[in-house]
N, C-alpha and C. Protein backbone atom coordinates (compact mmCIF):
# COMPACT_ATOMS: atom_id res chain seq x y z
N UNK A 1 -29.30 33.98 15.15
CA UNK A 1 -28.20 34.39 14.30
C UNK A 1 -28.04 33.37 13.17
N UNK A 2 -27.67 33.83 11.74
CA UNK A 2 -27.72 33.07 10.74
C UNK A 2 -26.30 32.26 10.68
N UNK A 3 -26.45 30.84 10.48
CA UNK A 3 -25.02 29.96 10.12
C UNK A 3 -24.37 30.97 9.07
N UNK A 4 -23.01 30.81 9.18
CA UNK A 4 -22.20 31.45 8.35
C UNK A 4 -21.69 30.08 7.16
N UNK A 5 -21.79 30.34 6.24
CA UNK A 5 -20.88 29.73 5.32
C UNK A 5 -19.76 29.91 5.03
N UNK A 6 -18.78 29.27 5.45
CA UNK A 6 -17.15 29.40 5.32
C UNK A 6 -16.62 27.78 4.71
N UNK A 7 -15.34 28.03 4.40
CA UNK A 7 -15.01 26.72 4.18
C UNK A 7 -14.51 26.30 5.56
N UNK A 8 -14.66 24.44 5.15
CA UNK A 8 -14.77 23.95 6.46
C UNK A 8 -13.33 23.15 6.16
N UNK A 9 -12.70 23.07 7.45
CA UNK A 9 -11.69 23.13 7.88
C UNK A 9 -11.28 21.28 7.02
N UNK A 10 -12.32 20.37 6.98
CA UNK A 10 -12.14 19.12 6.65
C UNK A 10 -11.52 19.08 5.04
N UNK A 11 -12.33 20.67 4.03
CA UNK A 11 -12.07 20.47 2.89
C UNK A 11 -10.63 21.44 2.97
N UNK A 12 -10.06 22.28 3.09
CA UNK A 12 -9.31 22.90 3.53
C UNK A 12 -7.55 21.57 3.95
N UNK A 13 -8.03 20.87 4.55
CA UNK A 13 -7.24 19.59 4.57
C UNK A 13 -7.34 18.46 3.59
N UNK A 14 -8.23 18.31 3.15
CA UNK A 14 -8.70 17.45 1.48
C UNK A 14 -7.31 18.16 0.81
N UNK A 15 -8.48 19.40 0.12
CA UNK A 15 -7.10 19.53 -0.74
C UNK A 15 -5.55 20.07 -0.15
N UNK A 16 -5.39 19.98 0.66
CA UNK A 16 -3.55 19.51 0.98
C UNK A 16 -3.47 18.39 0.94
N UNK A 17 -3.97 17.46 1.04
CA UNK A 17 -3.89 15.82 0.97
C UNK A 17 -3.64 15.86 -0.48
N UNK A 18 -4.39 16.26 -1.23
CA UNK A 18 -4.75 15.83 -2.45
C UNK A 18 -3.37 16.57 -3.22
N UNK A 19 -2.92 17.76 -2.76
CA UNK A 19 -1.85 18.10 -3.51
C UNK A 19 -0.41 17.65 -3.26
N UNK A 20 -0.38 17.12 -1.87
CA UNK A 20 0.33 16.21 -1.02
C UNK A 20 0.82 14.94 -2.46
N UNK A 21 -0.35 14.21 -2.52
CA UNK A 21 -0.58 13.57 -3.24
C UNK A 21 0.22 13.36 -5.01
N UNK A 22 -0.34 14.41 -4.97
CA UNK A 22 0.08 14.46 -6.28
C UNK A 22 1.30 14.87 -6.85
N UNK A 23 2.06 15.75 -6.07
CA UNK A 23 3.45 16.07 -5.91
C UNK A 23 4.18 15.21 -5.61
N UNK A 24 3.68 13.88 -4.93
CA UNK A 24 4.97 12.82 -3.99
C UNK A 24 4.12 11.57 -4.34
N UNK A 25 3.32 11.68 -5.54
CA UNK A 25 3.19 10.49 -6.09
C UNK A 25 4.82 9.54 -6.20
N UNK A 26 5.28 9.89 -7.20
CA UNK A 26 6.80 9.00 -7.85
C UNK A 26 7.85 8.40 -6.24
N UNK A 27 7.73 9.39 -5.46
CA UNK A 27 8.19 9.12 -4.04
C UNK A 27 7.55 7.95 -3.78
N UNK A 28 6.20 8.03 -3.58
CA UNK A 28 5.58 7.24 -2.64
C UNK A 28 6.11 6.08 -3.68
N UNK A 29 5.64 5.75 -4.54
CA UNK A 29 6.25 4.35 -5.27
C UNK A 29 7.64 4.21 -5.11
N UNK A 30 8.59 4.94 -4.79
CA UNK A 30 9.78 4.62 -4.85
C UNK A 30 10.03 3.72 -3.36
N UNK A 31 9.25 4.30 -2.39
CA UNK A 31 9.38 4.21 -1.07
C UNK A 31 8.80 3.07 -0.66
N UNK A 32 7.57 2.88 -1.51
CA UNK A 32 6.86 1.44 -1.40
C UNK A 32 7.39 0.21 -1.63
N UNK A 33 8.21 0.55 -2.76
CA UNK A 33 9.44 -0.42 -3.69
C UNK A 33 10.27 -0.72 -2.53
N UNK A 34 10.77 0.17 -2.06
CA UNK A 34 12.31 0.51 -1.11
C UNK A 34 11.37 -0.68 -0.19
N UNK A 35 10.08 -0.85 0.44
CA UNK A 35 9.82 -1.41 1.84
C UNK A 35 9.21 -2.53 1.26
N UNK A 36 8.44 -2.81 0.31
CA UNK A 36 8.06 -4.14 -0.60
C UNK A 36 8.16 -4.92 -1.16
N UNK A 37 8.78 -4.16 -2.03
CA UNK A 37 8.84 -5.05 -3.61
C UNK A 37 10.58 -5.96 -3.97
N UNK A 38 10.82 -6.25 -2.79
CA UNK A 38 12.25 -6.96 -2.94
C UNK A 38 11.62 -8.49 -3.14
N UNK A 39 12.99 -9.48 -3.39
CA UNK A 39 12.77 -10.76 -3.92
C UNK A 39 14.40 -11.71 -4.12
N UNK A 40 13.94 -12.59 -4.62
CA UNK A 40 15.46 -13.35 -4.92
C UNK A 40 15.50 -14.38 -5.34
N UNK A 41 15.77 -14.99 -6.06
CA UNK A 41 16.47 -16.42 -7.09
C UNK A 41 17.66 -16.92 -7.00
N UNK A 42 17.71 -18.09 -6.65
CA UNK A 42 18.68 -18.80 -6.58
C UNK A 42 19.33 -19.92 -7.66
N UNK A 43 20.32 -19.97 -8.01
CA UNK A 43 20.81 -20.72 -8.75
C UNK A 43 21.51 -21.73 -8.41
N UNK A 44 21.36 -22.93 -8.59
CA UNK A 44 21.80 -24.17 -7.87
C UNK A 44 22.97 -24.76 -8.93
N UNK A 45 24.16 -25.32 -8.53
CA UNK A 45 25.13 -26.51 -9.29
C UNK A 45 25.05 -27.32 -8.74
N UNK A 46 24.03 -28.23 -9.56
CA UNK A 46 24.06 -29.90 -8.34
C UNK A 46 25.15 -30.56 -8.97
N UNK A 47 25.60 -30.40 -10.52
CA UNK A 47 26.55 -31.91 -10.96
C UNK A 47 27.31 -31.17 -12.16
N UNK A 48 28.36 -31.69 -12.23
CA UNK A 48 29.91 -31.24 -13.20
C UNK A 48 30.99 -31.53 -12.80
N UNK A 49 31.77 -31.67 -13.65
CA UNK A 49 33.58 -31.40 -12.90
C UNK A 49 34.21 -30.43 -12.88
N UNK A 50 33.23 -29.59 -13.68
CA UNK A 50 34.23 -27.90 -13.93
C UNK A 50 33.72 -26.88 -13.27
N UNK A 51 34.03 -25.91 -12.76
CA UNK A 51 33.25 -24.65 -12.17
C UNK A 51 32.82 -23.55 -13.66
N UNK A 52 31.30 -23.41 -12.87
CA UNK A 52 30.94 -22.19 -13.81
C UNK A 52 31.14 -20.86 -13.33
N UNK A 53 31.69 -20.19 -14.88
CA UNK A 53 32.48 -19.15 -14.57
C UNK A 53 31.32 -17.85 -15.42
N UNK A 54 29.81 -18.84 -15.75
CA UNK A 54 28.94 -17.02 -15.52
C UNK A 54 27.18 -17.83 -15.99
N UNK A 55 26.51 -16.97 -15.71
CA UNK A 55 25.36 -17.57 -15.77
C UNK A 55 24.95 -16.34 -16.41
N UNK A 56 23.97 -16.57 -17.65
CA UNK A 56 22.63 -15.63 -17.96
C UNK A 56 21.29 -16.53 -17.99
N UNK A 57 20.39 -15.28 -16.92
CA UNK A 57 19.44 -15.38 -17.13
C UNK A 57 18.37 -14.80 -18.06
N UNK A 58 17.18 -15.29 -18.93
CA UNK A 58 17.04 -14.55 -19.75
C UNK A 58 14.71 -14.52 -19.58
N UNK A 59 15.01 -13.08 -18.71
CA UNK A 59 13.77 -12.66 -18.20
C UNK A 59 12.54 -12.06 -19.10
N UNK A 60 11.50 -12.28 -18.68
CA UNK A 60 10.67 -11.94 -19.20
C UNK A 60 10.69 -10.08 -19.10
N UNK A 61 10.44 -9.29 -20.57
CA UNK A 61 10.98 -7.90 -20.76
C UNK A 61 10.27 -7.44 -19.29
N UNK A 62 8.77 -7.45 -18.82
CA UNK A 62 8.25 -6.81 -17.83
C UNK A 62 9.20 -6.51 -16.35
N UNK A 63 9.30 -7.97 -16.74
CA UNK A 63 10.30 -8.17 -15.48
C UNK A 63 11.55 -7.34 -15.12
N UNK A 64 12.09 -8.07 -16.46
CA UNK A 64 13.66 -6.91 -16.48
C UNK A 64 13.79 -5.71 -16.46
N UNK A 65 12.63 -4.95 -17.00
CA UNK A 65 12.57 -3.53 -17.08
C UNK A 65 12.10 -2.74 -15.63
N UNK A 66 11.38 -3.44 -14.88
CA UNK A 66 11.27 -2.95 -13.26
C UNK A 66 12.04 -3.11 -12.62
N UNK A 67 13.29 -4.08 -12.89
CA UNK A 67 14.40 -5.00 -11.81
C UNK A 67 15.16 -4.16 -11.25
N UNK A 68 15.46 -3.97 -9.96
CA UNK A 68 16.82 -3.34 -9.21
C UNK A 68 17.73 -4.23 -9.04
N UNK A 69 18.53 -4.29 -9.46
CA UNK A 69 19.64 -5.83 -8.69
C UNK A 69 20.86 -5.29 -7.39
N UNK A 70 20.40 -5.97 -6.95
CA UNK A 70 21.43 -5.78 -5.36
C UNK A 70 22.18 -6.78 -5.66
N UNK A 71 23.59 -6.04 -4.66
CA UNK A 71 24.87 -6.95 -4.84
C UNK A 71 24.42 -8.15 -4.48
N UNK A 72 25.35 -9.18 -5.21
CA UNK A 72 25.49 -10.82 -5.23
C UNK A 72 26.93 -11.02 -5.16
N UNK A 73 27.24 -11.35 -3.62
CA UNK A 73 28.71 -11.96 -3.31
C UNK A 73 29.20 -13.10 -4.43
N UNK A 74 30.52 -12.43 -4.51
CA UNK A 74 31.48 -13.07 -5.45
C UNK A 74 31.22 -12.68 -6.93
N UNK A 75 30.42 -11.94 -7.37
CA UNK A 75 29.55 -11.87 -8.69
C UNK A 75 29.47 -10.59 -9.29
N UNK A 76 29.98 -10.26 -10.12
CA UNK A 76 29.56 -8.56 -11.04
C UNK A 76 28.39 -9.33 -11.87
N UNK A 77 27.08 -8.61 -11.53
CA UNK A 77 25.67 -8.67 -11.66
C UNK A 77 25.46 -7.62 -12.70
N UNK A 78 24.73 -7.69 -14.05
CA UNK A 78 24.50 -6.74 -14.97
C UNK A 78 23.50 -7.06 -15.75
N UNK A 79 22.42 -6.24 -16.18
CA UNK A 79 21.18 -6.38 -16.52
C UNK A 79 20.77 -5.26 -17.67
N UNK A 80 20.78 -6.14 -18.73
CA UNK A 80 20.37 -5.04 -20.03
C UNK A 80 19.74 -5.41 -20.86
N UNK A 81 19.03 -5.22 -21.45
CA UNK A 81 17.65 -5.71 -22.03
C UNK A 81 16.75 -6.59 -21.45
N UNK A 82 16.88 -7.86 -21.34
CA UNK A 82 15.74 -8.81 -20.57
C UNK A 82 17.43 -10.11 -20.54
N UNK A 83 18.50 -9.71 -20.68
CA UNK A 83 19.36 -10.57 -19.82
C UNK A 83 19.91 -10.30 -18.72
N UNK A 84 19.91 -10.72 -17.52
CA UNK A 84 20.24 -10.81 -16.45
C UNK A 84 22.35 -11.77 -16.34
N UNK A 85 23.19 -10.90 -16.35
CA UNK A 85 24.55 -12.33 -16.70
C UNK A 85 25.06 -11.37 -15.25
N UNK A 86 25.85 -12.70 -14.83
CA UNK A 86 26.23 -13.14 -13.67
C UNK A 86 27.98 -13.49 -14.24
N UNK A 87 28.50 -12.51 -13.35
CA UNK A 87 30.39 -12.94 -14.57
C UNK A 87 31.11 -12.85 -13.12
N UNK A 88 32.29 -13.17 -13.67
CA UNK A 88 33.63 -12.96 -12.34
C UNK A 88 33.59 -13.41 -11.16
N UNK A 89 32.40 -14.43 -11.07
CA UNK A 89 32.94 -15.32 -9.99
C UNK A 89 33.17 -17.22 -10.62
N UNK A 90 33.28 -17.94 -9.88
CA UNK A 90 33.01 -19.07 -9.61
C UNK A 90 32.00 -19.56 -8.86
N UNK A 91 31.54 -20.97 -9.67
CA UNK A 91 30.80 -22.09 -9.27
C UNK A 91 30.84 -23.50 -9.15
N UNK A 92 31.88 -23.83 -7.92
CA UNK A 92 31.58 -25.14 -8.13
C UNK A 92 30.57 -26.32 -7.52
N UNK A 93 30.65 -27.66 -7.89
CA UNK A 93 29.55 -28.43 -8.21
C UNK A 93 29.26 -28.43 -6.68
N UNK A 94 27.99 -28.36 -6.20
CA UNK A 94 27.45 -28.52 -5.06
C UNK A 94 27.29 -26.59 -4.56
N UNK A 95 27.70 -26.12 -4.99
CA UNK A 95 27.52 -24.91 -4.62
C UNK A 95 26.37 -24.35 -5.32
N UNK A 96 25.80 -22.33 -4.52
CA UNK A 96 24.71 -22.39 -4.82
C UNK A 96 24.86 -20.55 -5.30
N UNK A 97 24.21 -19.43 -6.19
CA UNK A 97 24.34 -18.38 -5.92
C UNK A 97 23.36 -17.62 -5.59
N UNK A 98 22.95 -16.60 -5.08
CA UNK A 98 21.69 -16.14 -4.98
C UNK A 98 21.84 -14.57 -5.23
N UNK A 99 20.49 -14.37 -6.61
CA UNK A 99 20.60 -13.13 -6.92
C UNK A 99 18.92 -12.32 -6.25
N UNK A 100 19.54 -10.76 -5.41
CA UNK A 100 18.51 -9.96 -4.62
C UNK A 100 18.00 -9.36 -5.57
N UNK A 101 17.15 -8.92 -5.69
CA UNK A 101 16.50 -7.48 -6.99
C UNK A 101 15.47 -6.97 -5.75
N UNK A 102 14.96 -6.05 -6.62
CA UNK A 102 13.69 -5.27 -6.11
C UNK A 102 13.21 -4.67 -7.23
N UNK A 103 11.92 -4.67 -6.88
CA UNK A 103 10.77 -4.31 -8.32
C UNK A 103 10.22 -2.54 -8.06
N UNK A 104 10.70 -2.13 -8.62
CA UNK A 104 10.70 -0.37 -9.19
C UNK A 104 9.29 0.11 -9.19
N UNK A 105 8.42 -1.00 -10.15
CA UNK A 105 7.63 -0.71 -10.76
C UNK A 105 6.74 -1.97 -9.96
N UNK A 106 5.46 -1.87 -10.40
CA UNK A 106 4.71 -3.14 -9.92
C UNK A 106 4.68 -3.83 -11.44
N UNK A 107 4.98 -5.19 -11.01
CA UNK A 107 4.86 -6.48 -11.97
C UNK A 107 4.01 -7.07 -11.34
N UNK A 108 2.79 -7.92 -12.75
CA UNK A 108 1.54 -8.56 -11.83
C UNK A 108 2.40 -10.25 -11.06
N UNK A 109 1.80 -10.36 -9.93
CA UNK A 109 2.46 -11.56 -9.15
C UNK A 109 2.12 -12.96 -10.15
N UNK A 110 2.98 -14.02 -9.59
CA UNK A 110 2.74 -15.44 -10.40
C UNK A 110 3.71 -15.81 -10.94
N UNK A 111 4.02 -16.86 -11.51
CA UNK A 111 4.92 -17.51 -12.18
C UNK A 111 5.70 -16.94 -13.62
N UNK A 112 6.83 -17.09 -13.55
CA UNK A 112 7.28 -16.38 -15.08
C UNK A 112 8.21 -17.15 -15.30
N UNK A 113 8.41 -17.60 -16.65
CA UNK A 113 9.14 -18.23 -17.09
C UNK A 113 10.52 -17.15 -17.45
N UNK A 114 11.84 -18.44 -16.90
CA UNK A 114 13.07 -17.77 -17.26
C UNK A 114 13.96 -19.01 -18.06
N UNK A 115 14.61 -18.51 -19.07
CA UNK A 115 15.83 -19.65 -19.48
C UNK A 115 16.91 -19.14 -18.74
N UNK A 116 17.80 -20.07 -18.46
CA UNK A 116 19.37 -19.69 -17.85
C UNK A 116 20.00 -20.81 -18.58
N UNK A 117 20.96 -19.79 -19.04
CA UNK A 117 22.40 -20.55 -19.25
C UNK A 117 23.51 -20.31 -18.87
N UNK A 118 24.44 -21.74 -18.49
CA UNK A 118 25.80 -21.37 -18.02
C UNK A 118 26.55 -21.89 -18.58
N UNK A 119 27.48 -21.38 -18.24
CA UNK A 119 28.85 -21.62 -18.74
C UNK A 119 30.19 -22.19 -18.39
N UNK A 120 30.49 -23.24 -18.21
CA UNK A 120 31.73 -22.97 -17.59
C UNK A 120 33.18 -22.84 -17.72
N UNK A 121 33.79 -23.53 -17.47
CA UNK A 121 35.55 -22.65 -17.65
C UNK A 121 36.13 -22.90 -19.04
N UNK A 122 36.15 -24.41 -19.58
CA UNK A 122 36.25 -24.53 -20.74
C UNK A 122 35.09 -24.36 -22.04
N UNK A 123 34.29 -23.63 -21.34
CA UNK A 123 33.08 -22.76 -22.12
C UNK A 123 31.66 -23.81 -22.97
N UNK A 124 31.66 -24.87 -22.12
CA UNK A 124 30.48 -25.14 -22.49
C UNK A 124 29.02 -25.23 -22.06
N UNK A 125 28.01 -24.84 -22.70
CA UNK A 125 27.15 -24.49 -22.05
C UNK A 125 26.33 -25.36 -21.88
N UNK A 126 25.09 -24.97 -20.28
CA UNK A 126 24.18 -25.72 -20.25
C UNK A 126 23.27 -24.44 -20.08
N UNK A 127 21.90 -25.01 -20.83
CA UNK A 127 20.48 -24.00 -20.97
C UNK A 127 19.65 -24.86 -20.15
N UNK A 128 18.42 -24.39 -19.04
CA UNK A 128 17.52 -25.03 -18.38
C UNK A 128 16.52 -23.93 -18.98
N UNK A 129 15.34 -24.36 -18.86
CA UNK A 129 14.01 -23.92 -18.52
C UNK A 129 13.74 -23.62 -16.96
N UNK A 130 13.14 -22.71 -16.40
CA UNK A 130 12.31 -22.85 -15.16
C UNK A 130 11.33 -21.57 -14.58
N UNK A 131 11.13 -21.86 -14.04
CA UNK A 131 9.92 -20.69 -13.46
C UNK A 131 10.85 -19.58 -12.16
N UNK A 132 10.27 -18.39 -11.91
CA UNK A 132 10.67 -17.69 -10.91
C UNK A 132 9.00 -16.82 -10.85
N UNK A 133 8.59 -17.45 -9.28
CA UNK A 133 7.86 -16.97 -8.59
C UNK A 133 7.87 -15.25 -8.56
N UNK A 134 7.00 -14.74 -8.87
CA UNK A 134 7.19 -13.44 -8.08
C UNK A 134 6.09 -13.09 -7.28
N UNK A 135 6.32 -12.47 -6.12
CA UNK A 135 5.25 -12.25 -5.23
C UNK A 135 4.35 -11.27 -5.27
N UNK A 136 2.82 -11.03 -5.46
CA UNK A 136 1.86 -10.39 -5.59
C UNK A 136 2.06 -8.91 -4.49
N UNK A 137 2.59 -7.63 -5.08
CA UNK A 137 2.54 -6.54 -3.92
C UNK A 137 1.46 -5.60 -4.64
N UNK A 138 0.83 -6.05 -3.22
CA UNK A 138 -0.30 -4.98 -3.34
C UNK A 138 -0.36 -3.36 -3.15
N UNK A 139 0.56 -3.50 -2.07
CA UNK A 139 0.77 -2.31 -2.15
C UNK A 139 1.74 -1.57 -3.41
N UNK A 140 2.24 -2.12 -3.92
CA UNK A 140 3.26 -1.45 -4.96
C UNK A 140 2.17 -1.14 -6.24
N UNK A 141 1.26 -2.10 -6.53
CA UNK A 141 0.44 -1.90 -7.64
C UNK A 141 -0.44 -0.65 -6.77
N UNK A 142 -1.11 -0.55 -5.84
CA UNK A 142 -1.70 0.95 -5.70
C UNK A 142 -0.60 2.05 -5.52
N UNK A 143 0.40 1.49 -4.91
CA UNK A 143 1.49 3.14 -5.06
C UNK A 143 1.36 3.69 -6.69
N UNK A 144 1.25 2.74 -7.63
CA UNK A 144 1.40 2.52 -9.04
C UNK A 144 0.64 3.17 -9.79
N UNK A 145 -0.21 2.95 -9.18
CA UNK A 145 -2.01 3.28 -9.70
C UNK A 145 -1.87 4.43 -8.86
N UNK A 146 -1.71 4.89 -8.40
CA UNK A 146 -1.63 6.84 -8.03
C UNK A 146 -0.50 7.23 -8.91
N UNK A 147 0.53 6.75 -9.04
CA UNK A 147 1.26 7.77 -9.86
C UNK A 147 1.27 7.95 -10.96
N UNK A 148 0.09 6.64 -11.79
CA UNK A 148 -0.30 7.00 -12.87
C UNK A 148 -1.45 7.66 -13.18
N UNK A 149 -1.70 8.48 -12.08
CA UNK A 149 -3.10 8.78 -12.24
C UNK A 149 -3.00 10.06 -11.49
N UNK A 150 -1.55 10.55 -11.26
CA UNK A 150 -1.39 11.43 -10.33
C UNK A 150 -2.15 12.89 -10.80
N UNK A 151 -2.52 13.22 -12.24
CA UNK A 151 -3.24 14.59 -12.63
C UNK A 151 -4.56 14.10 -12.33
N UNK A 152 -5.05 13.19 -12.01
CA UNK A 152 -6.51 13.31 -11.54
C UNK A 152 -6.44 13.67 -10.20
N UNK A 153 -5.31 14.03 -9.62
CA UNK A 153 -5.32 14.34 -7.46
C UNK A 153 -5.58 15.58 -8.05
N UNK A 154 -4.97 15.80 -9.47
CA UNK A 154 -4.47 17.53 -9.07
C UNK A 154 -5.80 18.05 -9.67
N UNK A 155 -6.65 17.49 -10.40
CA UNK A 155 -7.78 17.85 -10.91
C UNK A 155 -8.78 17.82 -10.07
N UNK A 156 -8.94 16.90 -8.91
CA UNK A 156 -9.40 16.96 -7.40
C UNK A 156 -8.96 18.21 -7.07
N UNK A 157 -7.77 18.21 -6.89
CA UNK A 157 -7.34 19.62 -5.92
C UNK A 157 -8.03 20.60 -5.86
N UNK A 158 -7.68 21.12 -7.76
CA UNK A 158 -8.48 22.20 -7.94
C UNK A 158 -10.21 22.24 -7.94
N UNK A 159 -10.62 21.54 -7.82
CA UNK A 159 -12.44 21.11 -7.53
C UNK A 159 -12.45 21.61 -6.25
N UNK A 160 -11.73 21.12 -5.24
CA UNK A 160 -11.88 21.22 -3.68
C UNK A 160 -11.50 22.82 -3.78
N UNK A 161 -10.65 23.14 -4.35
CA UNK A 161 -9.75 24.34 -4.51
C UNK A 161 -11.64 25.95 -4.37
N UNK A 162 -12.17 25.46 -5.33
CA UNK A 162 -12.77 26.17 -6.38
C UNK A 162 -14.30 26.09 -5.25
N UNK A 163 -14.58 24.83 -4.78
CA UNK A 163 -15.48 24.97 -3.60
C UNK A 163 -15.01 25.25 -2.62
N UNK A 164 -13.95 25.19 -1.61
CA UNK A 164 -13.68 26.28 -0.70
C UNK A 164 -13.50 27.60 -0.90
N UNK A 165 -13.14 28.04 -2.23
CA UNK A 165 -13.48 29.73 -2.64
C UNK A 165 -14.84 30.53 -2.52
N UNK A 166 -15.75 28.89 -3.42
CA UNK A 166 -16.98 29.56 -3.40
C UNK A 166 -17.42 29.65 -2.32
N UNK A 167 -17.44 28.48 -1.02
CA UNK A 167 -17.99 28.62 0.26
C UNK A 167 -17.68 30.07 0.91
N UNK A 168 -16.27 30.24 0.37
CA UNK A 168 -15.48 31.39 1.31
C UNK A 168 -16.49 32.59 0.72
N UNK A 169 -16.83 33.11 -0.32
CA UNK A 169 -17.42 34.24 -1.04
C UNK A 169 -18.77 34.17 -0.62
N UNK A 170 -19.60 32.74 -0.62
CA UNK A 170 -20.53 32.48 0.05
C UNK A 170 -20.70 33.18 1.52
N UNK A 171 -19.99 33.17 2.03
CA UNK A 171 -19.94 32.96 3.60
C UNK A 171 -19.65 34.66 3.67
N UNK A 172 -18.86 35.60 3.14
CA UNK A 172 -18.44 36.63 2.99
C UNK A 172 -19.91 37.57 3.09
N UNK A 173 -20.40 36.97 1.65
CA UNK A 173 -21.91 37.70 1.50
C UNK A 173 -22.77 37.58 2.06
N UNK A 174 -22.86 36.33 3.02
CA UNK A 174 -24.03 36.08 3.82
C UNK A 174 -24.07 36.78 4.76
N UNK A 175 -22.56 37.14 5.46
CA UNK A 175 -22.05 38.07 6.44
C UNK A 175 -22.24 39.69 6.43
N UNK A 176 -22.42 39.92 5.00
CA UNK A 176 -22.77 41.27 4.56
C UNK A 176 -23.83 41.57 4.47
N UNK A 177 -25.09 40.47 4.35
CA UNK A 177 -26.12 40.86 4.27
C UNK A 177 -26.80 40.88 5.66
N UNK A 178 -26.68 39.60 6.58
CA UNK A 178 -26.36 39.81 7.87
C UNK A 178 -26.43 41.24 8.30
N UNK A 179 -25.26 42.00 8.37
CA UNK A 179 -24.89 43.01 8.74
C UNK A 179 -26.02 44.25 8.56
N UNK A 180 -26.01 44.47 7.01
CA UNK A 180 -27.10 45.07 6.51
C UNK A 180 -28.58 44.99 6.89
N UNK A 181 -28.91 43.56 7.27
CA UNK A 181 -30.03 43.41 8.12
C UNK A 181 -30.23 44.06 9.46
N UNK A 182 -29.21 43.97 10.10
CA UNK A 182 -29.20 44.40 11.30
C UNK A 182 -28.98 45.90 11.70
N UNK A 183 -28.83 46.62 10.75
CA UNK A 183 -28.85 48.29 10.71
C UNK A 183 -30.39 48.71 10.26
């Protein structure tokens, strides 16, 4: 008896993967973010007599533009353009604040330079230089890299789509001739 040509059950599951894929691209990065891509900076007052009453930080645009900021006790946290300001609480000397974010988007890992300046009650400021680490997620840069690339799943799809048809028509006619043989 002759093999039948049908589609096979492996490509048949391809492309649901693949359309899987491509539909829940933006998810999957969101979700990757949600379990990865968190982080945090701390801001230190080692020396003064006055409490500071707000800090901006002033981030590199990549940065700022992926940033989620999670609450920071004592602190209304607000982020618009590539400044990061820190208002409505207090800081005094020896005390410390710490701001949470999470990265949206993938930013490449390594060192980035930030200025901060503060302020304090009778409004004078101090500006530092310093670095903020960010940590290399690998997984967030491939969630990244699928969802920018998500019309090539769907251009897969339809490939897989278009050879399980033909197998199927394949397999149809082989069956017919089959048949015809056998009369």
């Amino acid at each position: 008896m002759a093999k039948k040509t049908k589609p096979s059950i492996p490509l048949i599951i391809l492309f649901i993967i693949l359309l899987l894929l491509f539909f829940l691209a933006g998810t999957i990065v969101e979700l990757v973010s949600n379990w990865s891509g968190h982080g945090s900076f701390t801001y230190s007052y080692t020396g003064g007599n006055e409490a500071i009453v707000s800090i901006e930080y002033e981030l590199p645009q990549e940065l700022a533009d992926s940033m989620v900021l999670e609450s920071t006790t004592g602190w209304e946290v607000s982020l618009g353009n590539s400044i990061l300001s820190l208002a409505g609480g207090t800081l005094n000397p020896g005390e410390s604040v710490t701001v949470n974010y999470r990265l949206k988007e993938y930013v490449a890992g390594g060192t980035k330079p930030v200025t901060i300046t503060s302020t304090t009650e009778s409004g004078a400021e101090n500006t530092q230089q310093t670095n903020l680490q960010v940590e290399e997620l690998i997984f967030l840069a491939l969630a990244n890299i699928l969802y920018q690339n998500a019309i090539w799943l769907l251009v897969l799809a339809i490939i897989v789509l278009i050879v399980i048809i033909t197998l199927f028509i394949l397999g149809k006619r082989k069956e017919k001739i089959n048949q015809l043989d056998k009369t």
